[in-house]
Protein backbone atom coordinates (compact mmCIF):
# COMPACT_ATOMS: atom_id res chain seq x y z
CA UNK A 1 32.65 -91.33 -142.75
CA UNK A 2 29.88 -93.01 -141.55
CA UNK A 3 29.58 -94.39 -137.81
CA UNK A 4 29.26 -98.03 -137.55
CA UNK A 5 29.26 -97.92 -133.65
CA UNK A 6 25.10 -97.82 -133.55
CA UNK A 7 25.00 -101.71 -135.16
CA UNK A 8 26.86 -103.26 -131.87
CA UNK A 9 24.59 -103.62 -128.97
CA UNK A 10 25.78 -103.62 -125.37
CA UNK A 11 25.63 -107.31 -125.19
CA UNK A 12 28.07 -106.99 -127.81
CA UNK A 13 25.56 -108.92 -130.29
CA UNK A 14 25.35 -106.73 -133.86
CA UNK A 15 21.69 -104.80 -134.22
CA UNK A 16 20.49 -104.20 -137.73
CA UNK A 17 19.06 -100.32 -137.40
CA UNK A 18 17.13 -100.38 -141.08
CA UNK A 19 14.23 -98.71 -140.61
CA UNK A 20 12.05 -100.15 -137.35
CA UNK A 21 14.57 -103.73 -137.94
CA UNK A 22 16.41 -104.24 -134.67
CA UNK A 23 17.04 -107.85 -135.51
CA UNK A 24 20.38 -108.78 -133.20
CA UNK A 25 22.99 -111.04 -135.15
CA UNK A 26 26.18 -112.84 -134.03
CA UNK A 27 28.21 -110.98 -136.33
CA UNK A 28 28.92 -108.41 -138.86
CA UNK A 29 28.54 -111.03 -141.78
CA UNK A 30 24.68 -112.04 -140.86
CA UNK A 31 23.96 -108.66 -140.33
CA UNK A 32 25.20 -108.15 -143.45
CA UNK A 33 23.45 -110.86 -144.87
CA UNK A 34 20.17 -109.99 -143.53
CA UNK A 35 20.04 -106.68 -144.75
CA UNK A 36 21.05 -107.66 -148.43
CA UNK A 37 18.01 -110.35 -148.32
CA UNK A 38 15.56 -108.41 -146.17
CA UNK A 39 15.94 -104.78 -146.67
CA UNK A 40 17.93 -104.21 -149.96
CA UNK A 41 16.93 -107.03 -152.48
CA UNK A 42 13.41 -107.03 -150.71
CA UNK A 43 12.31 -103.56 -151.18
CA UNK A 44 9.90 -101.86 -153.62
CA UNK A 45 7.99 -103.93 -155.82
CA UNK A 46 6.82 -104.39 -159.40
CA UNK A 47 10.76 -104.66 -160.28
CA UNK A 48 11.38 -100.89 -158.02
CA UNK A 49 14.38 -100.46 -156.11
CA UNK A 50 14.69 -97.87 -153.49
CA UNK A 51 18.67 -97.06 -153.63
CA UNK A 52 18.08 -94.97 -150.23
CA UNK A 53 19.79 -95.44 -146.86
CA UNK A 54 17.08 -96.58 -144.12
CA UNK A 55 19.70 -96.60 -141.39
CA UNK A 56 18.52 -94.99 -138.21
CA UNK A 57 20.25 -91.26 -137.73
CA UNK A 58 22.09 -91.74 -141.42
CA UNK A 59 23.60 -88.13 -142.57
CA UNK A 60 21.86 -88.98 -145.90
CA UNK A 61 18.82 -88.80 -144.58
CA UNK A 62 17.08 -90.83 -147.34
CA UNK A 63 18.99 -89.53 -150.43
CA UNK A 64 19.15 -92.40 -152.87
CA UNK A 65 22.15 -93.72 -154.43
CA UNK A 66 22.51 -94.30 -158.04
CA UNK A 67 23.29 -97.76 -158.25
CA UNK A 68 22.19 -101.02 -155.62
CA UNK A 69 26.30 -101.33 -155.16
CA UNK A 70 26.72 -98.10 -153.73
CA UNK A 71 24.11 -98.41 -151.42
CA UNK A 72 25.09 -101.85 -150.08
CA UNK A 73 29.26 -100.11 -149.64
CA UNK A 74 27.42 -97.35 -147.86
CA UNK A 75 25.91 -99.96 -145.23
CA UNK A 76 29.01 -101.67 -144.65
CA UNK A 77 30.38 -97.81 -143.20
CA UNK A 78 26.85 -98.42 -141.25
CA UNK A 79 28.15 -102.30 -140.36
CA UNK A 80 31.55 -102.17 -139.68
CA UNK A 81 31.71 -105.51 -142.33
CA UNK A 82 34.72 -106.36 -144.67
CA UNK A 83 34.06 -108.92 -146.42
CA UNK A 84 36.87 -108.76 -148.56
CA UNK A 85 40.45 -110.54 -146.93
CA UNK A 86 44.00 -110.29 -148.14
CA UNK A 87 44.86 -114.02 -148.76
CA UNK A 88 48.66 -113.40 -148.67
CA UNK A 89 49.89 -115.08 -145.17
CA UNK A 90 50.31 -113.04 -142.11
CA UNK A 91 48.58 -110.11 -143.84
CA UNK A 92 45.17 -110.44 -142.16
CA UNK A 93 43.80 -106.90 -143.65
CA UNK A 94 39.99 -106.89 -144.28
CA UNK A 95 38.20 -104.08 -146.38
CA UNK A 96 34.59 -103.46 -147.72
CA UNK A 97 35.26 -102.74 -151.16
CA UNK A 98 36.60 -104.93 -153.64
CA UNK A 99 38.72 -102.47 -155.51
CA UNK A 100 40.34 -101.85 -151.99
CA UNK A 101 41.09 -105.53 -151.79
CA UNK A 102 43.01 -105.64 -155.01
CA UNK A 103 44.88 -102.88 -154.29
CA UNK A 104 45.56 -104.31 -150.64
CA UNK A 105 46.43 -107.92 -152.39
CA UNK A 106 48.81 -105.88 -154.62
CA UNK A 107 50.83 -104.43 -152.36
CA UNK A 108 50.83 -107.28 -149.72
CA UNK A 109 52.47 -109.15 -152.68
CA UNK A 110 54.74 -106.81 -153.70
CA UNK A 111 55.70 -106.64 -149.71
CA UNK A 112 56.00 -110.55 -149.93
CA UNK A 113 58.35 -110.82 -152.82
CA UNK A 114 60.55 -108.35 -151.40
CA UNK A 115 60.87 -109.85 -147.89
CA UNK A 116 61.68 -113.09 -149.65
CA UNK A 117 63.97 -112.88 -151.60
């Protein structure tokens, strides 16, 4: 797993680490933000899109993924962000892929039905 401990600064402000970037954000969903728009959507040109990891110390040291979505659930390990929440009450659980969230909503209403009835 990748360490997302590098993108929270000591002032406890979130510190994008793409590349030379050391942009500070308020939280994990602006960093987030800013490195879909500014990094990942903005790279290459003439319709190229590098699918490589620019994190600072990644263990992939460059090697490109094969699709845009893979790299962006690869930066989230970098992040920390989980942008995906269980909307059944009192669940609270957060998680960066979406496949993980409908397997999270699943059970958390299987959990519900049970404890109601």
């Amino acid at each position: 797993m990748v360490n997302s401990a590098h993108s929270i600064s000591s002032a406890g402000r979130h510190s994008c680490q793409w590349g030379l970037c050391r942009n500070d954000f308020d939280n994990v969903t602006a960093l987030g933000k800013h490195i879909l728009e500014k990094h990942i959507n903005a790279q290459g040109g003439m319709g190229y899109l590098s699918t490589a990891c620019q994190w600072e110390n990644c263990p992939r040291q460059g090697k490109p993924f094969s699709t845009k979505m893979k790299l962006i659930m690869h930066v989230r390990a970098h992040t920390g962000e989980k942008p995906y929440a269980c909307s059944v009450p009192n669940c609270g659980k957060k998680v960066f892929k979406k496949t993980s969230f409908f397997i999270s909503l699943f059970f958390s209403l299987i959990n519900l039905f049970f404890d109601l009835c």
